[in-house]
Protein backbone atom coordinates (compact mmCIF):
# COMPACT_ATOMS: atom_id res chain seq x y z
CA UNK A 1 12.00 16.52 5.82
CA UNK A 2 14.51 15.17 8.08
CA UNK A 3 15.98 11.97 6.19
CA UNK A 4 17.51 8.78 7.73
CA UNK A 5 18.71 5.62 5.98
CA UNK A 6 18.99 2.31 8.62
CA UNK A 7 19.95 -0.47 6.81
CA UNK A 8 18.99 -3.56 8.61
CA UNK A 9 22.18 -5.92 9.84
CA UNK A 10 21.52 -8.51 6.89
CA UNK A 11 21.05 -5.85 4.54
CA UNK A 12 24.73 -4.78 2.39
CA UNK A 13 24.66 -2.45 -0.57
CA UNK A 14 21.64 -0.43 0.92
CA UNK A 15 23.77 2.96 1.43
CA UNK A 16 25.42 2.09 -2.07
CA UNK A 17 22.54 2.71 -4.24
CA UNK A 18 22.03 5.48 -6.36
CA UNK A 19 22.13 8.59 -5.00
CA UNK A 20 18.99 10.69 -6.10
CA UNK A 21 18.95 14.14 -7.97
CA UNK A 22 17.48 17.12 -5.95
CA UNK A 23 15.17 18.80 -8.60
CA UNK A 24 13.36 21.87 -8.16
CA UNK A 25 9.36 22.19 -6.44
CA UNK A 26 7.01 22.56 -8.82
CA UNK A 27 6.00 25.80 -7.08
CA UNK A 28 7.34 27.46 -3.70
CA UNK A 29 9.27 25.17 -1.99
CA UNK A 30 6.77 23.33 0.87
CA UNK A 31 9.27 21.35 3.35
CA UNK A 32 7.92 18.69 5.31
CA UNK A 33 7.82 18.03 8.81
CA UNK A 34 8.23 14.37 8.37
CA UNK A 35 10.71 11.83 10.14
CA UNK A 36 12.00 9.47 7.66
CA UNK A 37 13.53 6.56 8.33
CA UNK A 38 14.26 3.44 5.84
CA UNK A 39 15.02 0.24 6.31
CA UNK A 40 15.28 -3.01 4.23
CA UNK A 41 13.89 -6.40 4.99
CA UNK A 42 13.54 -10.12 3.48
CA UNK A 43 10.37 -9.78 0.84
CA UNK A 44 7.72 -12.99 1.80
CA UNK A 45 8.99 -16.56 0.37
CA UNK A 46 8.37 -18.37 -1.63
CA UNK A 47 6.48 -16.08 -4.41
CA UNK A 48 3.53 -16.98 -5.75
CA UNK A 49 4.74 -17.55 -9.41
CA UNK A 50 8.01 -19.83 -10.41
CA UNK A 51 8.50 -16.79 -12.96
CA UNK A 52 9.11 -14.37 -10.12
CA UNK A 53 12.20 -14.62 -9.79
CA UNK A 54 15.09 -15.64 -12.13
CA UNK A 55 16.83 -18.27 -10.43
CA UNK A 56 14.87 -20.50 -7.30
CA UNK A 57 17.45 -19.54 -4.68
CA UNK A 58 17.32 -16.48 -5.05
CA UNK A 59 15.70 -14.16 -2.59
CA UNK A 60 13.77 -10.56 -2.58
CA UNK A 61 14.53 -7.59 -0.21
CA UNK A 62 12.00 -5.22 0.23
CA UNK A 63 12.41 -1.19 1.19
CA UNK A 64 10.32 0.45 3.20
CA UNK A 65 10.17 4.01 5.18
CA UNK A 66 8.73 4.95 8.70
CA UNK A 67 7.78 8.10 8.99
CA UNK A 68 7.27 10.55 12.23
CA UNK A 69 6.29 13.59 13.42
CA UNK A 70 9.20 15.21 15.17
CA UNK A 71 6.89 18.00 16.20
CA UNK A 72 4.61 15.39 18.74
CA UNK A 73 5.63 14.69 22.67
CA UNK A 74 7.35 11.59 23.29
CA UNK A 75 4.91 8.73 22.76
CA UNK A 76 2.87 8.21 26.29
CA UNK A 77 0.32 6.14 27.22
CA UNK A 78 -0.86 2.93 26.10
CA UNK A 79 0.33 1.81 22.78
CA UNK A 80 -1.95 -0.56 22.36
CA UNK A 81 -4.92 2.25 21.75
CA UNK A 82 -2.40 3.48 18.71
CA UNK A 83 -3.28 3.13 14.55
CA UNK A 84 -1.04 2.18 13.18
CA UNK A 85 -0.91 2.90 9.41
CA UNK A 86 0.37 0.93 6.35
CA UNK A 87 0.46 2.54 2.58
CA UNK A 88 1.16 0.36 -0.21
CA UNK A 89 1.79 2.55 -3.96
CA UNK A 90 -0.02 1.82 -7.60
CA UNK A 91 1.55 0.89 -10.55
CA UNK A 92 4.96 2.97 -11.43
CA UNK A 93 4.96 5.20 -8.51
CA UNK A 94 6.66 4.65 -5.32
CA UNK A 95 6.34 4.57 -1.28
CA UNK A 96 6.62 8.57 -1.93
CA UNK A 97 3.83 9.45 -3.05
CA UNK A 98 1.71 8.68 0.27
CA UNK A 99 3.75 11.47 1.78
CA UNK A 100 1.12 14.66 2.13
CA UNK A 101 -1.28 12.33 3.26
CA UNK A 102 0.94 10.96 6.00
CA UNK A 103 1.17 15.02 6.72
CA UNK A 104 -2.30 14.99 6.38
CA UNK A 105 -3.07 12.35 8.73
CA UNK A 106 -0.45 13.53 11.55
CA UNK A 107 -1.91 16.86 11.36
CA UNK A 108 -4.95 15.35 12.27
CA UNK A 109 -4.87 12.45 14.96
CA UNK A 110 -1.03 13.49 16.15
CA UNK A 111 -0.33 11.06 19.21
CA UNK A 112 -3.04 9.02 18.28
CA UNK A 113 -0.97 7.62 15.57
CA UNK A 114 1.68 4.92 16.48
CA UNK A 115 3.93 3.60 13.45
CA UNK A 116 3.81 4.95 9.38
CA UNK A 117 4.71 2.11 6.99
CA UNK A 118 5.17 3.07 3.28
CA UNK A 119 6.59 0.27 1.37
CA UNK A 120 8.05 0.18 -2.22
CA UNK A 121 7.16 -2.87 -4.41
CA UNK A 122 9.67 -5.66 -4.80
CA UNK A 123 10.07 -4.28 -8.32
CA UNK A 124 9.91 -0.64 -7.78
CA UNK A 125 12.11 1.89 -6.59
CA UNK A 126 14.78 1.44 -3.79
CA UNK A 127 13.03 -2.42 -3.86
CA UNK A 128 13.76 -2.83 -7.75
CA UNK A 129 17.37 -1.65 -6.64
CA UNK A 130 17.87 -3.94 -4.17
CA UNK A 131 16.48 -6.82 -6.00
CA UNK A 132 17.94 -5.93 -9.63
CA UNK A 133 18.89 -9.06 -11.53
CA UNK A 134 16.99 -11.55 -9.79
CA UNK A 135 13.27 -10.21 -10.20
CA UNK A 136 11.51 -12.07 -13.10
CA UNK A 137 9.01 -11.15 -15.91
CA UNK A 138 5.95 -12.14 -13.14
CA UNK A 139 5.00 -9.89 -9.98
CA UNK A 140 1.70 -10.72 -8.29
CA UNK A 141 -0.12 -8.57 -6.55
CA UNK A 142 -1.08 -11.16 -4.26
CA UNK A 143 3.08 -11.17 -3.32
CA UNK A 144 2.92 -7.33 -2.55
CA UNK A 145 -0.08 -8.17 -0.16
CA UNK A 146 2.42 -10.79 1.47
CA UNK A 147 5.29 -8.73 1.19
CA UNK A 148 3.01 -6.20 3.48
CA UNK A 149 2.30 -8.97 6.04
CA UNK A 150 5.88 -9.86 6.33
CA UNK A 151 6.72 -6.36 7.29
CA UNK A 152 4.11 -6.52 10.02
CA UNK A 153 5.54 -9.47 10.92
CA UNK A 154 8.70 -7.85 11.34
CA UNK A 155 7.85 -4.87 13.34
CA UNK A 156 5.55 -6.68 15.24
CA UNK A 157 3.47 -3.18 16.36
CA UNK A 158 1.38 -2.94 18.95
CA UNK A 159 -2.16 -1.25 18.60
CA UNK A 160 -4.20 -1.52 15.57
CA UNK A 161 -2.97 -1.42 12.21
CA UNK A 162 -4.80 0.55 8.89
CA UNK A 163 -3.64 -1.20 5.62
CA UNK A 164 -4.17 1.48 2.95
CA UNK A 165 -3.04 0.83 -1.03
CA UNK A 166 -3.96 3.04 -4.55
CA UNK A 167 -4.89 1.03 -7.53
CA UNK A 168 -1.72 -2.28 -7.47
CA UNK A 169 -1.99 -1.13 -4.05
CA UNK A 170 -5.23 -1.20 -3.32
CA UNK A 171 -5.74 -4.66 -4.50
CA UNK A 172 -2.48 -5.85 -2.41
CA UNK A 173 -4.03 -4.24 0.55
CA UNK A 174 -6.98 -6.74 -0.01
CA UNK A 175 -4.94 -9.58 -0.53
CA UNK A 176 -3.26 -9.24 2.88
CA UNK A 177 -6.33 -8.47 4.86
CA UNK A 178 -7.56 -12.00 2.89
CA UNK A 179 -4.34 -13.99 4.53
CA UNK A 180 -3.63 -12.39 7.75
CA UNK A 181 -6.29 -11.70 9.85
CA UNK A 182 -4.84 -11.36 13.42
CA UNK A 183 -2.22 -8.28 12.25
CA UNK A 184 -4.98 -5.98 10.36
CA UNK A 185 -7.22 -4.27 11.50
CA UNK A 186 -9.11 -3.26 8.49
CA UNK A 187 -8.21 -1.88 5.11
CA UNK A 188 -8.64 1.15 2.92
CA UNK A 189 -8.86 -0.02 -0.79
CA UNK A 190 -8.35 3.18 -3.35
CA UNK A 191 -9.32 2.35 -6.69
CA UNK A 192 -7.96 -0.94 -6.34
CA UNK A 193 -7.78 -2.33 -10.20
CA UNK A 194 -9.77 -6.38 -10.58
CA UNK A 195 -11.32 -8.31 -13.58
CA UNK A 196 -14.86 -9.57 -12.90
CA UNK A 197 -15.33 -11.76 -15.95
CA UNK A 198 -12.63 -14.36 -15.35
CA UNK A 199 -14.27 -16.61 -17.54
CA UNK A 200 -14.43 -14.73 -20.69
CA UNK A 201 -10.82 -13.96 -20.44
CA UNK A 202 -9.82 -17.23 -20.58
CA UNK A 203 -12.31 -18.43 -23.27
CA UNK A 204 -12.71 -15.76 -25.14
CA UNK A 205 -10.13 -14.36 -28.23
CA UNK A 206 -11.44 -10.97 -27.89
CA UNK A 207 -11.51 -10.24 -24.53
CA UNK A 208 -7.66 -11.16 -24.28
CA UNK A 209 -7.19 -8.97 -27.68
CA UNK A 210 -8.10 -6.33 -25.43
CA UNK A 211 -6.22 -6.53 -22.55
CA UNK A 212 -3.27 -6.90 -24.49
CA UNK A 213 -4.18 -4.22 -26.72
CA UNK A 214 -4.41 -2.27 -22.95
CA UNK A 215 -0.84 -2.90 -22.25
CA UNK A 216 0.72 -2.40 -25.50
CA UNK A 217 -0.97 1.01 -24.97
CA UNK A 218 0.78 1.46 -21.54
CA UNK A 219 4.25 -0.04 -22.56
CA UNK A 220 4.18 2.82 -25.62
CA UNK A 221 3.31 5.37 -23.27
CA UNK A 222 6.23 4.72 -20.43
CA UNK A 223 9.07 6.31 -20.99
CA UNK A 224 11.98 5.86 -18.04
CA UNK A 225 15.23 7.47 -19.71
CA UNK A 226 16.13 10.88 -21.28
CA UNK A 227 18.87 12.38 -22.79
CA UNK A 228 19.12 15.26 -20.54
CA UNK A 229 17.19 16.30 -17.20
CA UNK A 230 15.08 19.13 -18.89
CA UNK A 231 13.59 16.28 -21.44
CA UNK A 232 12.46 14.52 -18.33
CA UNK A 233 11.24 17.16 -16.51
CA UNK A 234 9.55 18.29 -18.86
CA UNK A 235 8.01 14.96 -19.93
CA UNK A 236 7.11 14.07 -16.50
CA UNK A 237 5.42 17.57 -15.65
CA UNK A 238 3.68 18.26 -18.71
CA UNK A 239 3.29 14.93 -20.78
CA UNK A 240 3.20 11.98 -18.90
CA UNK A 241 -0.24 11.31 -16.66
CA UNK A 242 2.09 12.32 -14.04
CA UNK A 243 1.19 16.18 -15.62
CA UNK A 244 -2.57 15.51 -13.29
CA UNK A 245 -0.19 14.68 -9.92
CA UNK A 246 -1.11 17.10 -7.03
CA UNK A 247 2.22 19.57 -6.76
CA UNK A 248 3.09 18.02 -3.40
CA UNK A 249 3.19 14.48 -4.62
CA UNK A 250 4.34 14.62 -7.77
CA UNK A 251 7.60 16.85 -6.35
CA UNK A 252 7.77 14.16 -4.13
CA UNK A 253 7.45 11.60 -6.48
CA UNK A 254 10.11 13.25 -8.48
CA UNK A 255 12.38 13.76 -5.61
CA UNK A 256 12.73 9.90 -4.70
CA UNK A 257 13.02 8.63 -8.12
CA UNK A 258 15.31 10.83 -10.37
CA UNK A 259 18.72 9.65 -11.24
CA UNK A 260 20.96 12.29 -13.59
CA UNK A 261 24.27 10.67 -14.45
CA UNK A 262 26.61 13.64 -13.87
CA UNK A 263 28.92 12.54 -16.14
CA UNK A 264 26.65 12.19 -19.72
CA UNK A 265 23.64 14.28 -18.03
CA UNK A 266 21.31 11.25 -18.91
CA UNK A 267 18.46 10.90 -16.68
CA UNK A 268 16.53 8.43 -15.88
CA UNK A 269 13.11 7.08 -13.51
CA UNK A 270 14.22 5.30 -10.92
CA UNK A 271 11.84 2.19 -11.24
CA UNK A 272 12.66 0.69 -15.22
CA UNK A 273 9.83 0.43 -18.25
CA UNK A 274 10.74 -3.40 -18.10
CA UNK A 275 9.36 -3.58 -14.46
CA UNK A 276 6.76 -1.16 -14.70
CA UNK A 277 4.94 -3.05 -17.81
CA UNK A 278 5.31 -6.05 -15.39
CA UNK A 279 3.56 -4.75 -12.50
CA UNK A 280 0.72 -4.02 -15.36
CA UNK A 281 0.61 -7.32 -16.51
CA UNK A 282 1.06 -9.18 -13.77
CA UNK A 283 -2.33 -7.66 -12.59
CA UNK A 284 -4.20 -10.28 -14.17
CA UNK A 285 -2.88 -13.13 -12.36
CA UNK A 286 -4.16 -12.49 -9.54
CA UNK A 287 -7.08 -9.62 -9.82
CA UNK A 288 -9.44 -12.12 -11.87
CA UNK A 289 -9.79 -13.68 -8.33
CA UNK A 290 -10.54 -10.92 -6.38
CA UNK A 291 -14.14 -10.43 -6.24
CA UNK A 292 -14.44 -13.72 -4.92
CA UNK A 293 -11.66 -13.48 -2.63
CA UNK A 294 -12.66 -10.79 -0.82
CA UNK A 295 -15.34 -12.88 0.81
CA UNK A 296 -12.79 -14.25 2.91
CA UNK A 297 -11.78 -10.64 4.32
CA UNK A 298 -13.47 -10.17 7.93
CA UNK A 299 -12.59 -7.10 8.74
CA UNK A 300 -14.13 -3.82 8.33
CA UNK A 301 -13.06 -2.51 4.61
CA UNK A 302 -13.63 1.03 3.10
CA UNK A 303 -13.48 1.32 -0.49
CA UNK A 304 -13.08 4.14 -2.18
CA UNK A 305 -13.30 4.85 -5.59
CA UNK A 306 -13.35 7.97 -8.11
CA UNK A 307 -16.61 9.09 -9.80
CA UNK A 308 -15.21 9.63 -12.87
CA UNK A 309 -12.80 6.84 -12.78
CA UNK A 310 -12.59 4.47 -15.71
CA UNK A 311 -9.82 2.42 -16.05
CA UNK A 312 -11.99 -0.22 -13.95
CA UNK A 313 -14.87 -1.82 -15.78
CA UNK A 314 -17.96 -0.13 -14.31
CA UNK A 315 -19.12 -3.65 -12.94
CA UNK A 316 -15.83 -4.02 -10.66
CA UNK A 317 -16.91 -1.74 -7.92
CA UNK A 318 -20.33 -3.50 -7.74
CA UNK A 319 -18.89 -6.34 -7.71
CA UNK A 320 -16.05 -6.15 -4.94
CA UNK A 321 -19.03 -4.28 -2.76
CA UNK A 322 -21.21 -6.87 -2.80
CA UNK A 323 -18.47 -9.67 -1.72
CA UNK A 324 -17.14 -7.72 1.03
CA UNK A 325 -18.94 -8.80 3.99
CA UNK A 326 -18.17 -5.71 6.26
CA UNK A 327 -17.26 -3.04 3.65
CA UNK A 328 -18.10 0.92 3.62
CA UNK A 329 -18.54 2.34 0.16
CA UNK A 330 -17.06 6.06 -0.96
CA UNK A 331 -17.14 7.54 -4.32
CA UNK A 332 -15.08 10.76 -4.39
CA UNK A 333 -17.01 13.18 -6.67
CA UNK A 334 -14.89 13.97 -9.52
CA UNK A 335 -12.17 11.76 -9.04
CA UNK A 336 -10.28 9.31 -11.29
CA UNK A 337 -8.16 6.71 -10.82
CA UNK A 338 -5.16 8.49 -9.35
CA UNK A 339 -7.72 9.91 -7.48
CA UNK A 340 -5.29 9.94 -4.50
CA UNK A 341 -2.80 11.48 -6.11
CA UNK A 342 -4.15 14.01 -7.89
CA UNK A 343 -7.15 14.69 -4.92
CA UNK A 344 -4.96 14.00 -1.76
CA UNK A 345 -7.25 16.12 0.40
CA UNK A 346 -10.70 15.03 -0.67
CA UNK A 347 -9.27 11.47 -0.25
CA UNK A 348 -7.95 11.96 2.94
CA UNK A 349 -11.28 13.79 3.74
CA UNK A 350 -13.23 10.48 2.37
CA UNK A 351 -11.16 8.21 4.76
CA UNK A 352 -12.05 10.33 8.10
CA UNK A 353 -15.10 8.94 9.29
CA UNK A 354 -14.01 5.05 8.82
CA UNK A 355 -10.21 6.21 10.10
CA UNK A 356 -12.08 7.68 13.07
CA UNK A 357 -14.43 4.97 13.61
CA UNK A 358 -11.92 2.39 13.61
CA UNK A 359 -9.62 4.06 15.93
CA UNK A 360 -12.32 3.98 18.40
CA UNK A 361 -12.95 0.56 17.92
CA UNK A 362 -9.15 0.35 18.42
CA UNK A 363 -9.16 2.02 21.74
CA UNK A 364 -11.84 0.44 23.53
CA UNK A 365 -10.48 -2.99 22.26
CA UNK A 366 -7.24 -1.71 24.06
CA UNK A 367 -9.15 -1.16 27.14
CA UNK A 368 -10.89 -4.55 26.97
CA UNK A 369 -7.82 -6.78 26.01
CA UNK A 370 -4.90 -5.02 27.97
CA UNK A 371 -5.91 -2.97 31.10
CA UNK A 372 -6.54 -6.54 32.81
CA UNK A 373 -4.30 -8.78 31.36
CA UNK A 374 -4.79 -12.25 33.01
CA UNK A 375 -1.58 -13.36 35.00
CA UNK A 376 -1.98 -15.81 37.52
CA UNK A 377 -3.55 -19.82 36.60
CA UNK A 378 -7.06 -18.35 38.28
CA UNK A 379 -6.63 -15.26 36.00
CA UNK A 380 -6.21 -17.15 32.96
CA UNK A 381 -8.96 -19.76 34.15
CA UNK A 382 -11.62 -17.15 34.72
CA UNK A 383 -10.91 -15.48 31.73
CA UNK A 384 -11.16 -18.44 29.69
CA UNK A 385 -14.74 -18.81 30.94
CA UNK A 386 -15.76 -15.29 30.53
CA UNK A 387 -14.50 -15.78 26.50
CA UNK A 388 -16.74 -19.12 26.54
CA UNK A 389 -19.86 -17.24 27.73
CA UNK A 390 -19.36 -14.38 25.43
CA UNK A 391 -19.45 -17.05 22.55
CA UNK A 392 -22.46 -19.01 23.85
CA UNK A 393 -24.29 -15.42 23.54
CA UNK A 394 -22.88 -14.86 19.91
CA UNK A 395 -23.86 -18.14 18.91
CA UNK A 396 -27.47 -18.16 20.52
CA UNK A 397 -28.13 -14.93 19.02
CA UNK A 398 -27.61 -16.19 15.34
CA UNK A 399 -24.28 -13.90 15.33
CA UNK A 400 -21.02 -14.91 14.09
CA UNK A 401 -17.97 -15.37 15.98
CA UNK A 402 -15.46 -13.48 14.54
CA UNK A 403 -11.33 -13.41 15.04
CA UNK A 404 -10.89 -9.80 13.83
CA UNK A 405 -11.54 -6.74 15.35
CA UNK A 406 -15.02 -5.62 14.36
């Protein structure tokens, strides 16, 4: 994998960080045709929560990667008939991870693909590096769905662009399909993690016994520093619920968030317990929300889930299917919550036929919207009235008039 850091102008300290320990594949070595280049930019502001950050002047960065396919002809063509693609990570993992399925995907659509986005967390990773000593004991997922839309923002891509998120991912991928509507095009939500019963936590002892007793569970199990490299290894490969990764992501997992100290051989995960248990618990400030939020989402939405799956309650994928207004249902047979990291093909396999719907959608829109772009004042004035009729129809015919791409 050919690896470039660009820090952005306003962005000091970038090159500085850590520099990661090389460990050993799993198995054979597999190298990656990927371009990678990262970048840093200004996380959204103001955060949802006061407790978000320590002190109220303080601002976020936020790291993300493009990646490319240095194997593909220089881009031709019109880039507005490009998806582009936007991967937002679960709970304690890391941009990374989405790495053989961004292999995946450029294996299969090649040009058709315009720009790769794979974003670490505010509190995670090259992020939680950037932004250690000001992040507080709150992150809400809601934030990470901004923090998305602000890199859109910032790149400002033409075509049409595929928000895809795992689990704290898949949840933030909703949220920013819920508050920007003219930069999405539609979303793929993995697993994403919600409460349905809002009301019982709130009024009932038990139910928040629970939940707590849930994250005690996951702070005992987290472990993010070892006395020597082996211990971690070892812990991360055959302990942890890492042990279920796919070889391909957990190596690259591994690769991009390993730090040895060579001086005491102490080695540590890249993305602290502290911030980890945060990203947990912060879940619930925002997730209780979600299956009535998502009826604000118009846009086309696939969610996926895994058969066997269970951290979810069994009512939250009825639930978030019946409030999404234009959503496509998948359960991957087999699969549990990490189902796209441990089943990166059969998940990639399960997003085909929406992926290949939507980029058609994509084109033609491209053809509709940009091969007769409206110049002159009669150009603009004619196709002013042409939009008017097309709503009269749409309105006449008991359909709505929508703003997103459907």
């Amino acid at each position: 994998m050919y690896l470039l850091y660009i820090p952005l102008a306003t962005s000091p300290g970038f090159l500085q960080q850590n520099v990661l320990h090389q460990l050993p594949p799993t198995d054979p070595p597999v190298m990656s045709f990927l371009k990678k280049e990262c970048f840093v930019t200004d996380a959204h502001h103001p955060r949802a929560n006061r407790q978000s950050i320590i002190n109220e002047d303080d601002r976020l960065r936020l790291a993300y990667c493009i990646y490319s396919d240095p194997r593909l002809p220089a881009p031709t063509g019109n880039p507005h008939e490009k998806v582009n693609l936007l991967f937002l990570h679960g709970s304690t993992f890391s941009k990374e991870v989405w790495e053989y399925i961004i292999e995946l995907f450029f294996n299969k659509y090649g040009s058709a693909i315009g720009t790769v986005i794979a974003i670490d967390a505010v509190n995670h990773a090259a992020s939680y590096e950037l932004n250690k000593g000001k992040l507080g004991w709150v992150c809400t997922w809601e934030d990470i769905g901004k923090d998305a839309v602000k890199v859109l923002h910032d790149l400002n891509l033409k075509g049409g662009t595929i928000v895809i998120g795992h689990s704290m991912g898949g949840a933030a991928a909703l949220h920013a399909a819920i508050v920007e509507k003219a930069l999405i095009d539609s979303v793929v939500s993995i697993e994403p993690v919600c409460y349905t019963d809002r009301e019982s936590f709130f009024t009932k002892k038990q139910v928040r016994d629970a939940y707590y007793k849930l994250l005690r569970a996951v702070h005992r199990s987290i472990r993010d520093t070892f006395d020597t490299e082996q211990q971690y290894l070892d812990f991360m490969r055959n302990k942890n619920f890492t042990k279920t990764l796919h070889p391909r992501v957990l190596d690259a997992l591994l690769a991009n968030n390993t730090i040895v100290d060579p001086k005491t051989g102490v080695t540590r995960y890249r993305t602290p317990k502290n911030m980890q248990v945060t990203a947990y618990a912060s879940s619930i400030m925002s997730t209780v929300y979600l299956t009535q939020s998502v009826r604000g989402i118009d846009c086309e939405v696939l969610h996926i889930i895994g058969s066997k799956a269970t951290w979810n309650s069994p009512d939250v994928a009825p639930a978030l299917r019946k409030g999404l207004l234009y959503g496509t249902a998948v359960d991957i047979e087999n699969g549990e919550h990490l189902v796209s990291l441990e089943m990166p093909e059969e998940t990639f396999a399960a997003m085909v036929p929406f992926i290949d719907k939507r980029l058609r959608r994509i084109q033609e829109l491209a053809k509709q919207e940009h091969s007769d772009n409206p110049i002159t004042p009669e150009e603009r004035e004619a196709y002013y009235w042409r939009g008017v009729a097309e709503a009269d129809e749409l309105f006449t015919s008991g359909q709505k008039v929508l703003y997103t791409r459907l």
